[in-house]
C-alpha atoms as a PDB file:
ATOM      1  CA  UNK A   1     -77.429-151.641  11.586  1.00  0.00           C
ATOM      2  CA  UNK A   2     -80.144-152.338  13.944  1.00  0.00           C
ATOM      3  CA  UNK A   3     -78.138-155.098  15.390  1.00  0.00           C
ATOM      4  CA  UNK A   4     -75.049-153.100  15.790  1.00  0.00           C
ATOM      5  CA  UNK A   5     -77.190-150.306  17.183  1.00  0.00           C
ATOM      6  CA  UNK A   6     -78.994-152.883  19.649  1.00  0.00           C
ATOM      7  CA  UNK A   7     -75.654-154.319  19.852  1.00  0.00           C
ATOM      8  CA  UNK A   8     -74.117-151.025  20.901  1.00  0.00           C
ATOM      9  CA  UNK A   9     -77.222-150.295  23.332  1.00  0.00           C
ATOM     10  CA  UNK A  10     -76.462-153.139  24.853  1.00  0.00           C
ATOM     11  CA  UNK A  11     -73.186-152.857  25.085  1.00  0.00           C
ATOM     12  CA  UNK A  12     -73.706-149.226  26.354  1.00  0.00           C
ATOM     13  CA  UNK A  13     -76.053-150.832  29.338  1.00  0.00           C
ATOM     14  CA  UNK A  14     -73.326-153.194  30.381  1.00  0.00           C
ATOM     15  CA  UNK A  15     -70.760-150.609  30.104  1.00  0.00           C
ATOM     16  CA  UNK A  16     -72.805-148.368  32.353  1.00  0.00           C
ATOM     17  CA  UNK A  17     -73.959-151.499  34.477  1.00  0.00           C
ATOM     18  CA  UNK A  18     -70.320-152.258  34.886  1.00  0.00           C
ATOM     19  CA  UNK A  19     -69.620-148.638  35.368  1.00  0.00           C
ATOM     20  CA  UNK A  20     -72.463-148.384  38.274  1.00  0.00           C
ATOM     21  CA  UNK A  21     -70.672-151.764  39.791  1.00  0.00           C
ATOM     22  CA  UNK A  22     -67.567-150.317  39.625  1.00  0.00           C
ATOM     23  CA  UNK A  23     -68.805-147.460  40.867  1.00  0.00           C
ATOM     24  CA  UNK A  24     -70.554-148.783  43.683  1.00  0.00           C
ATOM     25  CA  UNK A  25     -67.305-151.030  44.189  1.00  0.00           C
ATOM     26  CA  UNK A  26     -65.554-147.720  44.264  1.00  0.00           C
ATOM     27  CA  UNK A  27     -67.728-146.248  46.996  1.00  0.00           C
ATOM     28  CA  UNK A  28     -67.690-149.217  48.556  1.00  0.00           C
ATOM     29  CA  UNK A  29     -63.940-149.513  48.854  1.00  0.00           C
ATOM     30  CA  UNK A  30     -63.679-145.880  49.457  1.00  0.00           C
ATOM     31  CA  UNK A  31     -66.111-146.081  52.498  1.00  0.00           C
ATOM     32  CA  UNK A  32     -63.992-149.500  53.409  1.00  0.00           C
ATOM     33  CA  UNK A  33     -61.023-147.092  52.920  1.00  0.00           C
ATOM     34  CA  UNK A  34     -62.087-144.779  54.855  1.00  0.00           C
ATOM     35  CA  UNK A  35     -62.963-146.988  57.169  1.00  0.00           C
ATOM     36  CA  UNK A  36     -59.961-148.543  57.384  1.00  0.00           C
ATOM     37  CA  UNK A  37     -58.368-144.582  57.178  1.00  0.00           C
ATOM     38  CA  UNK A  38     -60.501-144.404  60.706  1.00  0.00           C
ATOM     39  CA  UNK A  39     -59.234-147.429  61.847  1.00  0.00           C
ATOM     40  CA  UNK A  40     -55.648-146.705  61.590  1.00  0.00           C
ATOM     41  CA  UNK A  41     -56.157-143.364  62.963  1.00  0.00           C
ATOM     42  CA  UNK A  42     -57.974-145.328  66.222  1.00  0.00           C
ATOM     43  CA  UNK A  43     -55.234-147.626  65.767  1.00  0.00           C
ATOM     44  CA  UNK A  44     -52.119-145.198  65.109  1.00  0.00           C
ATOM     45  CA  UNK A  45     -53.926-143.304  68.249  1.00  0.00           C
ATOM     46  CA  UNK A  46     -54.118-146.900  70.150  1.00  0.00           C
ATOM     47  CA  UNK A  47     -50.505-147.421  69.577  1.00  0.00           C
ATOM     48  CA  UNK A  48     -49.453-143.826  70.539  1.00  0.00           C
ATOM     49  CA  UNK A  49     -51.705-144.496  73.902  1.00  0.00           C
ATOM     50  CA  UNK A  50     -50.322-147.920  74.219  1.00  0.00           C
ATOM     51  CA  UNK A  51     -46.418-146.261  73.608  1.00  0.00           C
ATOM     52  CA  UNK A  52     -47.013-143.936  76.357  1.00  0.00           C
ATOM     53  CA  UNK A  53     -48.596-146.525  78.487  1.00  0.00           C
ATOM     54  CA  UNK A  54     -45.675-148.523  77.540  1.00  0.00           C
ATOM     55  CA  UNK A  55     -43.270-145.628  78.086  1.00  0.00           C
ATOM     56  CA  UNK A  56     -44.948-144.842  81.069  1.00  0.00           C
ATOM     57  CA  UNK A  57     -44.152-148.522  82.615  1.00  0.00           C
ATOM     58  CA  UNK A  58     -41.417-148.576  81.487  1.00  0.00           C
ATOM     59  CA  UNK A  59     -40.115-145.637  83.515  1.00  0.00           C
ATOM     60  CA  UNK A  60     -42.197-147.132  86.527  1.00  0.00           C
ATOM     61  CA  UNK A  61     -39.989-150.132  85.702  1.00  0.00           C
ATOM     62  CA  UNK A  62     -36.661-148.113  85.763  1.00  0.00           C
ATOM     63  CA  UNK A  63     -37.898-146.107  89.294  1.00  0.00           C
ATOM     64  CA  UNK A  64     -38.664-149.508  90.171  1.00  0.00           C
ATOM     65  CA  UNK A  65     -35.626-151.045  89.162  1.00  0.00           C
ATOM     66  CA  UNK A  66     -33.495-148.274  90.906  1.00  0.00           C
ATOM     67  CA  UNK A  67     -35.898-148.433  94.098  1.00  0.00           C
ATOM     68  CA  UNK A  68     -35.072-151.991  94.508  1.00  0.00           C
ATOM     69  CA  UNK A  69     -31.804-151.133  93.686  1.00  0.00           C
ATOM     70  CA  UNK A  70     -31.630-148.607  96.000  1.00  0.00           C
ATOM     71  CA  UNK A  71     -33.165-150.780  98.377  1.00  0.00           C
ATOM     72  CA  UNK A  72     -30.617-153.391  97.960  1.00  0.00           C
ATOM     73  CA  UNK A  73     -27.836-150.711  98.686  1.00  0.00           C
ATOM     74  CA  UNK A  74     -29.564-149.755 101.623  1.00  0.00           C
ATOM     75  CA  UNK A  75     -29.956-153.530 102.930  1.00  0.00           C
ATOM     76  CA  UNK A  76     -26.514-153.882 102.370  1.00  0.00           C
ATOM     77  CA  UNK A  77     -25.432-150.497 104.029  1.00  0.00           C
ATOM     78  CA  UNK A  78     -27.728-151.158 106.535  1.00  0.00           C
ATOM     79  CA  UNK A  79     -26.183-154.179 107.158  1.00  0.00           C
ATOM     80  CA  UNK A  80     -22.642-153.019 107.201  1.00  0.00           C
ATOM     81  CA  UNK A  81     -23.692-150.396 109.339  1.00  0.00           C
ATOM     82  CA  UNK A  82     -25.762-152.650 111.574  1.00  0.00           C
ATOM     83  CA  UNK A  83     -22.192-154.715 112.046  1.00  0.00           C
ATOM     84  CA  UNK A  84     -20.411-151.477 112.457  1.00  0.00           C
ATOM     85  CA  UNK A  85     -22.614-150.819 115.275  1.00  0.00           C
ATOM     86  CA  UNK A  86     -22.909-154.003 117.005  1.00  0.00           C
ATOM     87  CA  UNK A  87     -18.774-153.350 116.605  1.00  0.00           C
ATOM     88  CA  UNK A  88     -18.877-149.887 118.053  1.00  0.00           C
ATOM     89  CA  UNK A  89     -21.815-151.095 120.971  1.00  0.00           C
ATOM     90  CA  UNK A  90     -18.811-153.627 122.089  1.00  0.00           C
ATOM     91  CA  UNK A  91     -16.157-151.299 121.926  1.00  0.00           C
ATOM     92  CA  UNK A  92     -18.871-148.692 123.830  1.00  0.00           C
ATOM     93  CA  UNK A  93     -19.279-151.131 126.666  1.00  0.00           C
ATOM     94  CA  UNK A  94     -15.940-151.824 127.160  1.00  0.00           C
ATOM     95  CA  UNK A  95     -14.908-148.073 127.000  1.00  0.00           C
ATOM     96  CA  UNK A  96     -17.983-147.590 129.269  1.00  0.00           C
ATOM     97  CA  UNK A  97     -16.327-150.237 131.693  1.00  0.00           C
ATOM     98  CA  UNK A  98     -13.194-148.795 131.567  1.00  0.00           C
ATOM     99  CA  UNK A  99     -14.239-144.861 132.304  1.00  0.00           C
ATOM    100  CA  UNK A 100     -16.581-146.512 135.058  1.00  0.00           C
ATOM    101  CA  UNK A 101     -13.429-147.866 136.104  1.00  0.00           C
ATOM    102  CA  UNK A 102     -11.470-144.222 135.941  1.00  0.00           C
ATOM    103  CA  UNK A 103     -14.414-143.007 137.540  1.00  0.00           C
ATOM    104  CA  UNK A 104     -13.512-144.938 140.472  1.00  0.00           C
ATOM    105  CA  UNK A 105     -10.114-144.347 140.396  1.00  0.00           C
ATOM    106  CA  UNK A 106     -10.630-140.867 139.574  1.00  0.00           C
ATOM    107  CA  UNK A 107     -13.258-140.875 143.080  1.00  0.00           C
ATOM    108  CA  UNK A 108     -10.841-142.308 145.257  1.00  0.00           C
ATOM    109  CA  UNK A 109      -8.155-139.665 143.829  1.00  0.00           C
ATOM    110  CA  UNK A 110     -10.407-136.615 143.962  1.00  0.00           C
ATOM    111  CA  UNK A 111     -11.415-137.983 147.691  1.00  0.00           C
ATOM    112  CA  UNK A 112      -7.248-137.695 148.145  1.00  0.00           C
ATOM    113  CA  UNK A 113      -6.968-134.048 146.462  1.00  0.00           C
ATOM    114  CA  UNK A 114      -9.950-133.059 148.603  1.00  0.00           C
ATOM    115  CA  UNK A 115      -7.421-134.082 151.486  1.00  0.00           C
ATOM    116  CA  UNK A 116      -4.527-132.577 150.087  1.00  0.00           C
ATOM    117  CA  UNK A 117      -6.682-129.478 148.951  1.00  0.00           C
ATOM    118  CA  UNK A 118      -7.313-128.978 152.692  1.00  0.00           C
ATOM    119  CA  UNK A 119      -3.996-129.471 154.252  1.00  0.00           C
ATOM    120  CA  UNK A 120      -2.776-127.096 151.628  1.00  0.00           C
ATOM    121  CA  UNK A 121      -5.231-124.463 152.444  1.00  0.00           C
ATOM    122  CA  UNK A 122      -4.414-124.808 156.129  1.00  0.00           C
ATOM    123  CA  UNK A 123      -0.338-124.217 154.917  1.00  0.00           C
ATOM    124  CA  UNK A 124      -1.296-121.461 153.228  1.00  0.00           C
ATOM    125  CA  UNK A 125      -3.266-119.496 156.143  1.00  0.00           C
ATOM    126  CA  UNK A 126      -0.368-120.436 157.840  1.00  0.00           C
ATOM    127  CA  UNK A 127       1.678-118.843 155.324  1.00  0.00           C
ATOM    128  CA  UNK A 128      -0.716-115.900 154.815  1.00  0.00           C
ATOM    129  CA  UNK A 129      -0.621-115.829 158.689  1.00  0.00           C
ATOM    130  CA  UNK A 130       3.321-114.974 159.069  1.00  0.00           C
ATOM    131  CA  UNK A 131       3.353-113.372 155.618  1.00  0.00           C
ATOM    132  CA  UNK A 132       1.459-110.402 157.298  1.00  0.00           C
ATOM    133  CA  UNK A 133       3.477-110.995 160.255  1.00  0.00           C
ATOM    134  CA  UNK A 134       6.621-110.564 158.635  1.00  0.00           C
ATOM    135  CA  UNK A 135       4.834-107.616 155.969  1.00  0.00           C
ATOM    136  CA  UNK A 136       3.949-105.896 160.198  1.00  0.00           C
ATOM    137  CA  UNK A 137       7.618-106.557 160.581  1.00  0.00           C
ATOM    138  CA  UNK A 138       8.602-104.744 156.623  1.00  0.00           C
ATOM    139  CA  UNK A 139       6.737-102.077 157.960  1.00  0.00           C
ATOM    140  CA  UNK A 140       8.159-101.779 161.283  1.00  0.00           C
ATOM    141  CA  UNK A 141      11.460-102.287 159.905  1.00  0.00           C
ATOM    142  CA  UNK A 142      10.651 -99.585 156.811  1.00  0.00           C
ATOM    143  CA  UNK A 143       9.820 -97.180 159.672  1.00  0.00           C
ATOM    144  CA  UNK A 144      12.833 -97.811 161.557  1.00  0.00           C
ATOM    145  CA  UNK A 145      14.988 -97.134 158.386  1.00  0.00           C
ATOM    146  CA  UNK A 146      13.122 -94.432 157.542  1.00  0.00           C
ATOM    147  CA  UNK A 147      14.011 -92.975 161.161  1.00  0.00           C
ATOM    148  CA  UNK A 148      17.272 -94.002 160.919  1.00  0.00           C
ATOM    149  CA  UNK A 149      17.627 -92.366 157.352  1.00  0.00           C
ATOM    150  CA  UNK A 150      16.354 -89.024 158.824  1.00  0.00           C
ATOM    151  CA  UNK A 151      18.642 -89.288 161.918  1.00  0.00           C
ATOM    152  CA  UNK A 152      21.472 -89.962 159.401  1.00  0.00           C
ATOM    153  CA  UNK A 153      20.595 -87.739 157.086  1.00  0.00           C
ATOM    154  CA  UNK A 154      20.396 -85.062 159.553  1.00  0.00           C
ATOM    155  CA  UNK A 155      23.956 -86.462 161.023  1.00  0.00           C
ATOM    156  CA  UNK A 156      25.463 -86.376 157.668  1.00  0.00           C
ATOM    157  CA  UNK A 157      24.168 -83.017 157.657  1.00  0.00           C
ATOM    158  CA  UNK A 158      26.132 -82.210 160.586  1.00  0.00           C
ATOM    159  CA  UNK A 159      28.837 -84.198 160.171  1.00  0.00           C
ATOM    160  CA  UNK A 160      29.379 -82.940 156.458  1.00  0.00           C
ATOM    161  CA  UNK A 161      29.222 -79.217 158.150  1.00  0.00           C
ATOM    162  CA  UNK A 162      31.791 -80.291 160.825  1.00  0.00           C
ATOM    163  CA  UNK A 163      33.814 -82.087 158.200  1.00  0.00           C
ATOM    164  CA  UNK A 164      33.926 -78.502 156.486  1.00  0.00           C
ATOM    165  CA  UNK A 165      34.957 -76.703 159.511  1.00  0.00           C
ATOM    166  CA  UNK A 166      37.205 -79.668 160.166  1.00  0.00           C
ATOM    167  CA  UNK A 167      38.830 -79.188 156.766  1.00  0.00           C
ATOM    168  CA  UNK A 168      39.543 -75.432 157.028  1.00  0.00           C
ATOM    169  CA  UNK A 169      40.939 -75.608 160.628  1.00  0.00           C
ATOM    170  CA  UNK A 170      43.268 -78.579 159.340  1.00  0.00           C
ATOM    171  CA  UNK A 171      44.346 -76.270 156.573  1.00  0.00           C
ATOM    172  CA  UNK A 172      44.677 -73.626 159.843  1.00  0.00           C
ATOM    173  CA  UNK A 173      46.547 -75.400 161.594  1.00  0.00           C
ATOM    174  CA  UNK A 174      48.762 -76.751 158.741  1.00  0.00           C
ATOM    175  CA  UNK A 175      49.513 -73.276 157.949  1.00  0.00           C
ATOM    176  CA  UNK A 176      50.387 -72.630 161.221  1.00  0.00           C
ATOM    177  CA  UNK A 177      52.646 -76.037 161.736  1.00  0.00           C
ATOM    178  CA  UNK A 178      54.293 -74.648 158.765  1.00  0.00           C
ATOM    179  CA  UNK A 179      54.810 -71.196 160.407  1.00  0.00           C
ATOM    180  CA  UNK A 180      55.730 -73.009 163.358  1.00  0.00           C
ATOM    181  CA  UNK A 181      58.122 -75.122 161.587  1.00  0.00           C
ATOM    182  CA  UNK A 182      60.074 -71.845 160.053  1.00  0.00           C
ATOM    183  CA  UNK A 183      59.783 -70.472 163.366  1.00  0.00           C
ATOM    184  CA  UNK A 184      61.509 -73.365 164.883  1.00  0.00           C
ATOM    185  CA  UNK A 185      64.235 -72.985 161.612  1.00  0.00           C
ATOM    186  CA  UNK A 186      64.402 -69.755 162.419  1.00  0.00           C
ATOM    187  CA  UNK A 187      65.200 -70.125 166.058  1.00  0.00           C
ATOM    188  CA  UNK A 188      67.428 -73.162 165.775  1.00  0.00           C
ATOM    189  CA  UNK A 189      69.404 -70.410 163.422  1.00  0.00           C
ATOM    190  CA  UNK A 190      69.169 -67.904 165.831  1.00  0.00           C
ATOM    191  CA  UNK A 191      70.368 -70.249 168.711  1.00  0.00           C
ATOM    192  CA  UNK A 192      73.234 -71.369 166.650  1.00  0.00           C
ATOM    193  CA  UNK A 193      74.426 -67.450 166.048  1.00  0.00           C
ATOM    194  CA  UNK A 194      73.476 -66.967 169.395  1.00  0.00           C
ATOM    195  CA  UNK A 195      76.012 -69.761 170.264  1.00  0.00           C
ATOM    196  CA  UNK A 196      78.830 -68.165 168.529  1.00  0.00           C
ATOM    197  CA  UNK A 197      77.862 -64.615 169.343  1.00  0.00           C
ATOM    198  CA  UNK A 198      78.152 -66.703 172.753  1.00  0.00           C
ATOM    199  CA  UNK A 199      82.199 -67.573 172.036  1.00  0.00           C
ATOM    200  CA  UNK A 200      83.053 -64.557 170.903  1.00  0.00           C
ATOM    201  CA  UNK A 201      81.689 -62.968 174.448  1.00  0.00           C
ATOM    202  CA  UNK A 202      82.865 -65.613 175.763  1.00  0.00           C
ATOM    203  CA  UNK A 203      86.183 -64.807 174.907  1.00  0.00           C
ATOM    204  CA  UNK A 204      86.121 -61.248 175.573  1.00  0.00           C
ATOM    205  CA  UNK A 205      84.528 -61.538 178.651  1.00  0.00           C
ATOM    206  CA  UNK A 206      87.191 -63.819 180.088  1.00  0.00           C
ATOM    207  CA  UNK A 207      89.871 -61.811 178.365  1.00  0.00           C
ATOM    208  CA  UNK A 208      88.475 -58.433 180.413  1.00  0.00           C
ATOM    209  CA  UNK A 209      87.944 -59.936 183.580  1.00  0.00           C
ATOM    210  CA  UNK A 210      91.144 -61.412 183.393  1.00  0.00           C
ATOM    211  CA  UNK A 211      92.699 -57.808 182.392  1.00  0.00           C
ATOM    212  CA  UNK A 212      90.696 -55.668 184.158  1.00  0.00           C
ATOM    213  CA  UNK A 213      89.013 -56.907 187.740  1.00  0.00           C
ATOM    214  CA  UNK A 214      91.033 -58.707 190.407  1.00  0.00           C
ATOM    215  CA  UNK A 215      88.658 -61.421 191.685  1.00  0.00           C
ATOM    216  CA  UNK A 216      89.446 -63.732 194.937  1.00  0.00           C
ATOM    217  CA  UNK A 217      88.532 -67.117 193.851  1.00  0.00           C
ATOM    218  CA  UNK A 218      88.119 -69.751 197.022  1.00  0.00           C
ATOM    219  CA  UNK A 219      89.963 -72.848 196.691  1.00  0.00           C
ATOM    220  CA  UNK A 220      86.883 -74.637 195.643  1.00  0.00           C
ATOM    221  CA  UNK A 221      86.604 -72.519 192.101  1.00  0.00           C
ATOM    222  CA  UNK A 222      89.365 -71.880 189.548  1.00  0.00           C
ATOM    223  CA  UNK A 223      89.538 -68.359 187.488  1.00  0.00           C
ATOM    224  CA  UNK A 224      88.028 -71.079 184.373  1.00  0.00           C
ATOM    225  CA  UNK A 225      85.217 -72.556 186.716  1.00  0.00           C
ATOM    226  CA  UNK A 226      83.855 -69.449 187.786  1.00  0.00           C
ATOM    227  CA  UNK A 227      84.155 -67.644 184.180  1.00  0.00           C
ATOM    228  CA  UNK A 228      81.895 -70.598 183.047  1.00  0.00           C
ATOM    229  CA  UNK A 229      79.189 -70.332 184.934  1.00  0.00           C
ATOM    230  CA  UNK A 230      78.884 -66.711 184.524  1.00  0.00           C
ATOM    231  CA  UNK A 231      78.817 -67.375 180.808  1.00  0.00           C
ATOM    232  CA  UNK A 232      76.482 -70.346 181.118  1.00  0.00           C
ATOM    233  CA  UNK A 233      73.746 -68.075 183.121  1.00  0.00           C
ATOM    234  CA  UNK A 234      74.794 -65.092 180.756  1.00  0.00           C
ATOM    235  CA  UNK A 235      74.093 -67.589 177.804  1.00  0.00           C
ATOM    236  CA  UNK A 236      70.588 -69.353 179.827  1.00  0.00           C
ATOM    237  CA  UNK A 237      69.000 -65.750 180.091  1.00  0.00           C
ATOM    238  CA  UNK A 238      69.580 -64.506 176.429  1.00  0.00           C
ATOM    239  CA  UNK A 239      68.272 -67.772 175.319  1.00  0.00           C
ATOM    240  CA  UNK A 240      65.237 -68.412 177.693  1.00  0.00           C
ATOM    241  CA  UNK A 241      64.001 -64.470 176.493  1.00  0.00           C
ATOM    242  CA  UNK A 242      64.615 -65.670 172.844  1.00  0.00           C
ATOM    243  CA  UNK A 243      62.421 -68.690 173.126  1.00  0.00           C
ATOM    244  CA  UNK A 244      59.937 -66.638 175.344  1.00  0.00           C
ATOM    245  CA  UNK A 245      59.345 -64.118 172.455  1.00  0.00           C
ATOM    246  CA  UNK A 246      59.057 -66.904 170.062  1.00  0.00           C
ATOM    247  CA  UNK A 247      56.816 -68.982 172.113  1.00  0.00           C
ATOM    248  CA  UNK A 248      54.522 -66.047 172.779  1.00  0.00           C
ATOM    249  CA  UNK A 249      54.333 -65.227 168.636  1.00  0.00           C
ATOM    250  CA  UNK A 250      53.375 -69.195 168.145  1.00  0.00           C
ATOM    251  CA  UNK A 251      50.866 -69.075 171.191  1.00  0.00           C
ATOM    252  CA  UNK A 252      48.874 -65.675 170.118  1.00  0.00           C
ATOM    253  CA  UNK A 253      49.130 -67.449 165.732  1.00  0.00           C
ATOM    254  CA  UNK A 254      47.480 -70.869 167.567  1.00  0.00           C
ATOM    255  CA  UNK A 255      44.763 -68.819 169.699  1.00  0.00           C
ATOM    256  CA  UNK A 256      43.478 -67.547 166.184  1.00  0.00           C
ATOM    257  CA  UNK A 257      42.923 -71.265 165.615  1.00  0.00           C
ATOM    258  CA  UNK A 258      38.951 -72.609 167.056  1.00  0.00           C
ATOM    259  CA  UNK A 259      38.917 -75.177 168.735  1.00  0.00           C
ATOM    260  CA  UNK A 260      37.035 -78.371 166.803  1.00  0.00           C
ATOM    261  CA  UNK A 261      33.381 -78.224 169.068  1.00  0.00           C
ATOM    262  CA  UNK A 262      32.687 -80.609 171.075  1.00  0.00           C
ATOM    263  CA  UNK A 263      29.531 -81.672 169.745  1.00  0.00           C
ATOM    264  CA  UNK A 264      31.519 -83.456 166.569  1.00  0.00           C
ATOM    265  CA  UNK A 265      31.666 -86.166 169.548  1.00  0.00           C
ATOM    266  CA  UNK A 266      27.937 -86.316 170.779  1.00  0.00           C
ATOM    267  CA  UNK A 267      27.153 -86.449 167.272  1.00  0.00           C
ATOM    268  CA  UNK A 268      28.717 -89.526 166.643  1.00  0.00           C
ATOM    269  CA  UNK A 269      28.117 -91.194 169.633  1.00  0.00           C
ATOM    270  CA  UNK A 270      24.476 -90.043 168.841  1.00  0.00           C
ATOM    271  CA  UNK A 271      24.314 -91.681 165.617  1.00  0.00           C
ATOM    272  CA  UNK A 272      26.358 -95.125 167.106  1.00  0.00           C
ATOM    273  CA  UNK A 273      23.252 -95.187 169.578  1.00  0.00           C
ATOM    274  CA  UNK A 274      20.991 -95.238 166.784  1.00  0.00           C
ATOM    275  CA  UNK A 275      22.255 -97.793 164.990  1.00  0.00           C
ATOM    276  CA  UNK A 276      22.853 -99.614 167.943  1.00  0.00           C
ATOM    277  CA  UNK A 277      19.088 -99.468 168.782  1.00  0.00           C
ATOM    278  CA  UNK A 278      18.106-100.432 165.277  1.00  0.00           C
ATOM    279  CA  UNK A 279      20.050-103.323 165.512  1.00  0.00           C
END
């Protein structure tokens, strides 16, 4: 019993010994864990440092990258442009040359319009010159027409007035050239009764002197001579006082009748004078 007992002490000291180095094995490895806990932390927090570092060149790279890119385009642009300009300086001096050349040209021409400009100007003040000679002569002329209208106008006047009185005494004197005209019917019908009123005296005349008076003829005039010329004065006298009567109706009927003025003449020598004159 005593042995199991020791046996069981002892036991009970290694299991505590072993307990104490497991123990102290357990701190230890906890303290190495923890340790190790603190050095992944550093590390983790290394590595996050070194990603962003890495991150952080990495996108230094890229801006790099595209600045040399960039750059690249830019030689290349630059270049292209550089040719484009060494292009466009040739072209430049040869437009320059030529416009240096119109510029000459365009001297000598200006130096010619210059001319022309002045010969031109002298035209025109030549021009301008017998423009306002012939406007002096418009005017005159105007003026003259405008006197001549008034004279004509006032002529017209006149002449319209005259044509008026001109119009009524032709009417007059129609009326009385047909008055005059039955008058002359009138006596031609008159004469012709007269005529044969004439015969028939005639005939009675010659048969009473032959009945009645004894007349001595001469041997120069028969009974039929002599009986003629009785009748033919007879005849002459009847007549002549019929004409007389109707020549003295006709000339009182033509003194109702004015005579057309005289100034219907001046008037339109007047107005001939004028235009004469304007002319």
């Amino acid at each position: 019993m005593e042995n199991m007992s020791n046996c069981l002490e002892d036991y009970s000291d290694i299991f505590n010994l072993e307990t104490k180095l497991r123990q102290n094995a357990l701190d230890k490895s906890r303290e190495q864990l923890t340790e190790s806990q603190n050095l992944v932390c550093k590390l983790q927090i290394s590595l996050e440092n070194e990603k962003r570092t890495t991150n952080k060149l990495q996108q230094e790279l890229n801006n790099t990258v595209q600045v040399i890119t960039q750059f690249d385009n830019e030689k290349i642009r630059g270049q292209s442009e550089r040719a484009r300009l060494e292009i466009n300086y040739q072209t430049s001096k040869i437009e320059r040359q030529h416009l240096l050349d119109q510029v000459k040209i365009m001297k000598t021409e200006n130096v010619q319009l210059q001319q022309t400009i002045e010969i031109l100007e002298a035209n025109l003040s030549e021009k301008n010159i017998h423009n306002q000679s012939m406007e002096n002569s418009v005017i005159e002329l105007r003026n003259q027409l405008l006197h001549l209208q008034s004279i004509m106008s006032s002529n017209l006047e006149k002449l319209q007035k005259e044509q008026e009185y001109l119009r009524c005494s032709f009417k007059n004197v129609t009326d009385i050239y047909g008055k005059i005209e039955n008058i002359s019917k009138q006596v031609l019908t008159s004469c012709n009764q007269d005529k044969n009123e004439l015969e028939e005296i005639k005939q009675k005349l010659a048969i009473a002197i032959l009945a009645q008076t004894p007349i001595n003829f001469s041997a120069s005039k028969t009974p039929d001579t002599f009986m003629n010329q009785e009748l033919r004065e007879f005849s002459d006298k009847i007549n002549n006082r019929k004409i007389d009567d109707k020549l003295d109706e006709i000339c009182k009927n033509l003194q109702n009748i004015n005579v057309v003025p005289s100034n219907v003449t001046q008037v339109t020598k007047q107005a001939e004078f004028n235009i004469e004159d304007f002319d």
